[in-house]
Protein backbone atom coordinates (compact mmCIF):
# COMPACT_ATOMS: atom_id res chain seq x y z
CA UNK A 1 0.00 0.00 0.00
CA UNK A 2 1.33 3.98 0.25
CA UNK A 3 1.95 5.55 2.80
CA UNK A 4 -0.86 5.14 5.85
CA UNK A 5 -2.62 8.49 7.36
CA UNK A 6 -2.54 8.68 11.00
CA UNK A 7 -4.91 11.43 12.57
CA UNK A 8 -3.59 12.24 16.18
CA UNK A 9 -5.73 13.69 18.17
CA UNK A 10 -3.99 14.46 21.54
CA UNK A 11 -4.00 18.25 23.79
CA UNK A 12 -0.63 17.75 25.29
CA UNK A 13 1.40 19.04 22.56
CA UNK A 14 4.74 17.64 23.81
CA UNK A 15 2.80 13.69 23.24
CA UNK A 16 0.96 14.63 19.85
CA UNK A 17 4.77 15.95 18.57
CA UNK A 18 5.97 13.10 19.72
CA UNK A 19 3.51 11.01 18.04
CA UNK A 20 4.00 12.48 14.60
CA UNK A 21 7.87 12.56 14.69
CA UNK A 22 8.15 8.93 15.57
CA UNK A 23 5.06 7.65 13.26
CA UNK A 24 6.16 10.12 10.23
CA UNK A 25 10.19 8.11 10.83
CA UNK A 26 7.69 5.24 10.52
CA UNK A 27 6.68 6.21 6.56
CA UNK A 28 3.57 7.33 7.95
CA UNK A 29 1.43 10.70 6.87
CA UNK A 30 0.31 12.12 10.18
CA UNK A 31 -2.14 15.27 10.79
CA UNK A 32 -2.28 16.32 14.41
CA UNK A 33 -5.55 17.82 16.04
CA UNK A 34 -5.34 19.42 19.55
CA UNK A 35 -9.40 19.21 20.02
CA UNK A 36 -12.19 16.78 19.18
CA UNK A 37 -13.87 19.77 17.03
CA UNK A 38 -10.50 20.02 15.29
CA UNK A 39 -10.71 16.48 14.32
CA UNK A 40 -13.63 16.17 13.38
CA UNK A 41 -12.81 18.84 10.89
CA UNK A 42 -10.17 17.58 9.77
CA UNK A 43 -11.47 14.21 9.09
CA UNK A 44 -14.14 16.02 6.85
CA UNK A 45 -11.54 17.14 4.03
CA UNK A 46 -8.47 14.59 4.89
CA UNK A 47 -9.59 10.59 5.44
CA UNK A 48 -7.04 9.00 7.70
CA UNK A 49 -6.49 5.24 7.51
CA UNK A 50 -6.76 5.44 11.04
CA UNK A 51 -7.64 7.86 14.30
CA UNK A 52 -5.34 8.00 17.79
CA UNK A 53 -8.01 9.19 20.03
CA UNK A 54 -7.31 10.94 23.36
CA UNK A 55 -10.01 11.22 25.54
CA UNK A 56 -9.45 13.94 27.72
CA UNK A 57 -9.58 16.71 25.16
CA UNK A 58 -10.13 20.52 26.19
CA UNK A 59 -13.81 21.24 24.29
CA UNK A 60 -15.26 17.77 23.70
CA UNK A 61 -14.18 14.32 24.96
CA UNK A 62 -13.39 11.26 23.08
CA UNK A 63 -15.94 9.70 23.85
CA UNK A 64 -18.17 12.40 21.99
CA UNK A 65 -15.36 12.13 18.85
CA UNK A 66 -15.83 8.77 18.21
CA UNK A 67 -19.52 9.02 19.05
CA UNK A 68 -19.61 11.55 16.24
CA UNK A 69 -17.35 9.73 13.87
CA UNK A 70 -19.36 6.06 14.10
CA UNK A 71 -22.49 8.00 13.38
CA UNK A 72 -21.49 9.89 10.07
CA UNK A 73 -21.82 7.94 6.82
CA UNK A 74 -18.60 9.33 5.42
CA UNK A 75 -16.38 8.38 8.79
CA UNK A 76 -17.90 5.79 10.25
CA UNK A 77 -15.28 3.10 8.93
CA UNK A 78 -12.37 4.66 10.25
CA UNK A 79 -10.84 2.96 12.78
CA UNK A 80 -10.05 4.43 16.13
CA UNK A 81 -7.76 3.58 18.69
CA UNK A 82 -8.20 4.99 21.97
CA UNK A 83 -5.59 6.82 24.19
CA UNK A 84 -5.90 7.74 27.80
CA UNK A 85 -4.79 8.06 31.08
CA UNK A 86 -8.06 6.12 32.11
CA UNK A 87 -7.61 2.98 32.65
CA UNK A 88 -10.94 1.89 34.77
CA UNK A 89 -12.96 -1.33 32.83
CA UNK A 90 -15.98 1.08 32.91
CA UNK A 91 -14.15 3.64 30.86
CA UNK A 92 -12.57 0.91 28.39
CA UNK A 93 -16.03 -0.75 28.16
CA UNK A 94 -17.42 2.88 27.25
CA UNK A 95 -15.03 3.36 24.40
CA UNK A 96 -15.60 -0.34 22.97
CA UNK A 97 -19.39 0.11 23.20
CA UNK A 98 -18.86 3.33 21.13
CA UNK A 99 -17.08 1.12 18.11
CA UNK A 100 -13.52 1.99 19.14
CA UNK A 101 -11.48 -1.08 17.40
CA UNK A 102 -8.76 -1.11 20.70
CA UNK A 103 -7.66 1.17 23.51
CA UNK A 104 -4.13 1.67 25.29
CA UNK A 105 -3.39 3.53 28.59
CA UNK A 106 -0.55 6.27 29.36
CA UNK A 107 1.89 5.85 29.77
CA UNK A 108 2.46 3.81 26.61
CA UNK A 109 4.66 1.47 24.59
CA UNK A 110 5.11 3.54 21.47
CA UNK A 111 6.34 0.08 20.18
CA UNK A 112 3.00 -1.49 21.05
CA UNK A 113 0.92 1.35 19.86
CA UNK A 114 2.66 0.73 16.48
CA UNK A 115 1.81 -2.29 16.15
CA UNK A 116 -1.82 -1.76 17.41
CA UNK A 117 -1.82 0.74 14.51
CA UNK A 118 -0.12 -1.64 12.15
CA UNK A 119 -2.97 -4.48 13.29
CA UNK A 120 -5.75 -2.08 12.95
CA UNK A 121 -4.99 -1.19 9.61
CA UNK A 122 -4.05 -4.57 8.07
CA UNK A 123 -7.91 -5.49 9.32
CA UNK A 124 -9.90 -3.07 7.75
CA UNK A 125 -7.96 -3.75 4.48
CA UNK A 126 -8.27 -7.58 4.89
CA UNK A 127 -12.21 -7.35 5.64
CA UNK A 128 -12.21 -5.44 2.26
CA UNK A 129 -13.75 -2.59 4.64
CA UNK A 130 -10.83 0.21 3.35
CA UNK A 131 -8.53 0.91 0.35
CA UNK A 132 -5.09 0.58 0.94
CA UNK A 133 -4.23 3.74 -1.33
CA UNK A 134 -6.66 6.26 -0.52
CA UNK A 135 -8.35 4.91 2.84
CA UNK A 136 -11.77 4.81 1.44
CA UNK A 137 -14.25 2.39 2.01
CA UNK A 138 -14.52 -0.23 -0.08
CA UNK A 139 -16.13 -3.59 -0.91
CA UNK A 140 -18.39 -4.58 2.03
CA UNK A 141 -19.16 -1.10 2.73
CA UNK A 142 -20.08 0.30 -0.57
CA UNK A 143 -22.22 -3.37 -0.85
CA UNK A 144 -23.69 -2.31 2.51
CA UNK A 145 -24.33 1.05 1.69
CA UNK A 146 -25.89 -0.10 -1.41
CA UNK A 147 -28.72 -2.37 0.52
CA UNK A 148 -29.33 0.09 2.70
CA UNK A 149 -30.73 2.09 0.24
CA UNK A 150 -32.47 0.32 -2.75
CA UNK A 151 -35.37 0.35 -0.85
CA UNK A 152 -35.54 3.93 -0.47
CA UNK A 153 -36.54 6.89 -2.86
CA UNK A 154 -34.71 9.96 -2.88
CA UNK A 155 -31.08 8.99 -3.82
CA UNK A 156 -28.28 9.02 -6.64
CA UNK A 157 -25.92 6.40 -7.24
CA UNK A 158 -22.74 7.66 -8.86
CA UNK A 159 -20.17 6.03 -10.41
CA UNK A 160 -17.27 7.67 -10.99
CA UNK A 161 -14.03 6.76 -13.58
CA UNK A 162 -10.94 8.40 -13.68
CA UNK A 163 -10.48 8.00 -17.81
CA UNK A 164 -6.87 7.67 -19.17
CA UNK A 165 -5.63 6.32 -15.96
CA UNK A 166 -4.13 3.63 -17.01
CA UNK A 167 -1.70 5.32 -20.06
CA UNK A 168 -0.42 7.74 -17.09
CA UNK A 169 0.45 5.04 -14.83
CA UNK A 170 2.15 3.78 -17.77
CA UNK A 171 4.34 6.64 -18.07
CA UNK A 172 4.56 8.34 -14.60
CA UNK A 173 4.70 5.04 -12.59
CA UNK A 174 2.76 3.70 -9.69
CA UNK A 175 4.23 6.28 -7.13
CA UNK A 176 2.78 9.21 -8.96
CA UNK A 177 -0.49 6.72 -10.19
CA UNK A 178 -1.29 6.28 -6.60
CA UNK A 179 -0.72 9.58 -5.65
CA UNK A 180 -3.95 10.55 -8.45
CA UNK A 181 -6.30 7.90 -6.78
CA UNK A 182 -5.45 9.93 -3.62
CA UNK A 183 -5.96 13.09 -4.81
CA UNK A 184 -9.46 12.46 -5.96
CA UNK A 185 -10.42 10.84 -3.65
CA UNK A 186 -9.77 13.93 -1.48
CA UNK A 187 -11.28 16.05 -4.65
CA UNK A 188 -14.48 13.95 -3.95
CA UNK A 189 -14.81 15.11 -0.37
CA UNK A 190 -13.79 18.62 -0.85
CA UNK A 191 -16.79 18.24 -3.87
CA UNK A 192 -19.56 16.37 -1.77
CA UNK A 193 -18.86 19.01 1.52
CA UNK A 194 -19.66 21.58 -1.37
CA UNK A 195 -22.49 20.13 -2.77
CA UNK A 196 -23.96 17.50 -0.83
CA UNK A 197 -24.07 16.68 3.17
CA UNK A 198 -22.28 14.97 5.45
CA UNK A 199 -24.15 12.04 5.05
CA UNK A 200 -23.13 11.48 2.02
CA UNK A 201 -21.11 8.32 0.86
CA UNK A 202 -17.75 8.46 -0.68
CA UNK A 203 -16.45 5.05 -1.95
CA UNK A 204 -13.33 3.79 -3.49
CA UNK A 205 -14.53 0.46 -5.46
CA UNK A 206 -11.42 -0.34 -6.84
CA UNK A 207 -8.68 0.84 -9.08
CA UNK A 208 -9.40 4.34 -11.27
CA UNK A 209 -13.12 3.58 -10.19
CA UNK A 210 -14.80 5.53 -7.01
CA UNK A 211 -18.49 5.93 -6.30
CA UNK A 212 -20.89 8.57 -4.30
CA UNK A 213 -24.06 8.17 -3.00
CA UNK A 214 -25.75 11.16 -2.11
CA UNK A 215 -29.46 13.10 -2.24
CA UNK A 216 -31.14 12.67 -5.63
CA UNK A 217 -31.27 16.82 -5.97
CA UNK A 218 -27.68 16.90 -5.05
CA UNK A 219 -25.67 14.88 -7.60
CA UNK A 220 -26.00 17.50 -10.54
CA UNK A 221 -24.63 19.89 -8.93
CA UNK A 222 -22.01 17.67 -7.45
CA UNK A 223 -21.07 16.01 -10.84
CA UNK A 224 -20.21 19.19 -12.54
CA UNK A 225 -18.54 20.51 -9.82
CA UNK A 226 -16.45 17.51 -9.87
CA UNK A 227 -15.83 17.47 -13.49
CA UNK A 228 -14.79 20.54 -13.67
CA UNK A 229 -12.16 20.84 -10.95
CA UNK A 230 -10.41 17.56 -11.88
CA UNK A 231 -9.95 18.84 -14.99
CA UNK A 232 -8.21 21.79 -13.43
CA UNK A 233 -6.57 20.04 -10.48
CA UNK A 234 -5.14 17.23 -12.09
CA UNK A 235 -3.03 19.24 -14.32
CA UNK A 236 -0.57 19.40 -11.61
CA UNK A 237 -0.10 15.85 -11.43
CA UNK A 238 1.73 15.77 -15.02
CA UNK A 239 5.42 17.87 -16.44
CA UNK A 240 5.55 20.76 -17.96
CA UNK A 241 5.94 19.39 -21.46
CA UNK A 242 3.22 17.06 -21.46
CA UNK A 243 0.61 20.41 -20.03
CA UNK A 244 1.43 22.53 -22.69
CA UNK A 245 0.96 19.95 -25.28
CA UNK A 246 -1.95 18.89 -24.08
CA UNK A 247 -1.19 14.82 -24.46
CA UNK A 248 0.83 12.38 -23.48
CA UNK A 249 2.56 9.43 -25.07
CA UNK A 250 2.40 6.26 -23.84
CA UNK A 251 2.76 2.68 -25.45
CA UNK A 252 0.21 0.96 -27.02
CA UNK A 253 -0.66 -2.93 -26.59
CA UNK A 254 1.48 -3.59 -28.87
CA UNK A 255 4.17 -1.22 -27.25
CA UNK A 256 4.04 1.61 -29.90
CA UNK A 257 4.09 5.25 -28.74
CA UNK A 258 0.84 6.75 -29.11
CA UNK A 259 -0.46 10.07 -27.88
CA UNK A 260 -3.22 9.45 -25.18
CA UNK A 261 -5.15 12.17 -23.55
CA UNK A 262 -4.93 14.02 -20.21
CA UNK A 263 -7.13 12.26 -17.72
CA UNK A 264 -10.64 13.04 -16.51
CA UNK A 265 -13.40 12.26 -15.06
CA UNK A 266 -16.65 10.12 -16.49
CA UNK A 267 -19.50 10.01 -14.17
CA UNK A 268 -22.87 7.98 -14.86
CA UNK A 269 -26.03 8.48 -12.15
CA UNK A 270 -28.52 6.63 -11.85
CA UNK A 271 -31.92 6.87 -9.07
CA UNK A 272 -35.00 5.47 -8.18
CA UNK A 273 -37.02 8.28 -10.42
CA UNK A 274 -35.05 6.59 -13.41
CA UNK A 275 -34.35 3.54 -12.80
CA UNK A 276 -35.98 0.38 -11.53
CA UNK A 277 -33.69 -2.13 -9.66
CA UNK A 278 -33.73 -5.62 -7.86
CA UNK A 279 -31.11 -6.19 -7.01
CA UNK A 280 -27.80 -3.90 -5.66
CA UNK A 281 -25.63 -5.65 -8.71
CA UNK A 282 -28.49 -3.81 -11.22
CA UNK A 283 -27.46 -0.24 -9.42
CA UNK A 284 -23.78 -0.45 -10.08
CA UNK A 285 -24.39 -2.18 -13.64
CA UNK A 286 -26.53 0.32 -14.63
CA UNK A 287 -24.67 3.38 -13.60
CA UNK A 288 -21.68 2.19 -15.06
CA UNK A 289 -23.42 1.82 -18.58
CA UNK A 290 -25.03 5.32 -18.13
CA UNK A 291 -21.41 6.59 -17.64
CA UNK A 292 -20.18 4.63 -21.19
CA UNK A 293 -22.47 6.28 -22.72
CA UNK A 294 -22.48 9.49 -22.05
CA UNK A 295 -18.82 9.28 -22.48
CA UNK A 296 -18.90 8.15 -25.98
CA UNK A 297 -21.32 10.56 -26.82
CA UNK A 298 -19.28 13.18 -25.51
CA UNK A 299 -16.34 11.80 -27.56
CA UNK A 300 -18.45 11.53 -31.06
């Protein structure tokens, strides 16, 4: 996988710097949060593989944070490890009941809380719950999200391709591929705060393919907005050479140089007002036809 995200969120500033020194040595990202309204923030624009949760914090406790966190569609997968002075069975029972996924006391092994974090991590990616790249959920989650819904009115399924992918992971490597699937994947919660709610569901299902699920009235808005900025954005991601020309090339099949073009997004949605559906399988199927299409219409 790249590297991990670690969200600390810790008010004595002498243990959160601690924290990121040693986990950033570690090849880990780390964002540091000094209160639970802070994290909770921050969570909302940067998805961390996983959370370090104190629970003495100065405006709202832990407790409250994770409460928060296991209640919001968009969060609710990350997993949190707890980190206190408390060490009482009442207070670890507290955090467990809340969802937290383990809990260690002050002081701490900073050996054993990396491998706690190591654990954690390894688990949601082996239940198929996160992706390893850009730490959104995937598989079982999007499949749950999926059921919850198709019984509902009122929603848009969209999925979401990230077109000529493949030729610039051909040329720019994995390193610099894997640092575009986590780019828009932060692009699609920068869009969906925009646009949509925090209810919202951002998905990664797999490769150069994400997915949102969000309010029916919402995902028009959200789709252009999301086209348009990743077609500014993601000129960043390429040289100089291959902006201005407006291409890149990139070998074939067959391993000839070709030019291929800059990559954007496709999106196809799909709803209960225009679609019927039996079965979950139907809803992905279907939106991922509607987004063919409209792509090579666009391309005609």
């Amino acid at each position: 996988m790249g590297k991990a995200r670690l969200c600390i969120v810790e008010d004595d500033v002498d243990i959160a710097n601690m924290l990121r020194i040693y986990f950033a040595g570690q090849g880990y990202e780390v964002d540091v949060a000094h209160r639970g309204n802070d994290a909770l923030e921050l969570t909302r624009h940067v998805m961390p593989h996983l959370i370090v949760l104190d629970i003495m914090l100065p405006d709202v406790d832990g407790y409250e944070v994770c409460r928060t966190l296991r209640t919001q569609t968009r969060t609710s997968h990350i997993p949190v490890i707890f980190l206190t002075q408390k060490d009482e069975r009442s207070d670890k029972l507290q955090g467990l009941e809340l969802g937290a996924d383990d809990y260690i006391t002050k002081p701490f092994d900073i050996e054993e809380l990396k491998l706690r974090i190591h654990n954690a991590i390894a688990r949601a990616e082996r239940e198929a719950l996160t992706d390893p790249t850009s730490g959104l959920p995937t598989g079982r989650l999007i499949e749950d999200q999926l059921r919850r819904i198709i019984r509902t009115s009122g929603w848009a399924f969209m999925d979401i391709r990230v077109n000529a992918f493949d030729a610039f992971k051909d040329v720019y490597g994995f390193i610099a591929a894997n640092d575009v699937l986590r780019f828009t994947g932060m692009l699609l919660g920068d869009v969906v705060d925009e646009k949509g709610t925090l209810n919202d569901f951002v998905g990664h299902a797999g490769g150069d393919n994400f997915v949102i699920i969000t309010a029916e009235n919402s995902a028009s808005g959200i789709k252009t907005r999301l086209i348009e900025r990743f077609a500014e954005e993601i000129l960043t991601h390429y040289n100089f050479m291959d902006r201005q020309n407006g291409f890149i090339m990139a070998p074939d099949d067959k391993g000839q140089m070709q030019r291929a073009q800059l990559m954007s997004l496709s999106i196809g949605v799909v709803s209960p007002s225009t679609h019927s559906f039996s079965d979950i399988r139907e809803i992905t199927e279907i939106a991922s036809e509607v987004r063919r299409q409209e792509t090579s219409a666009a391309s005609r």
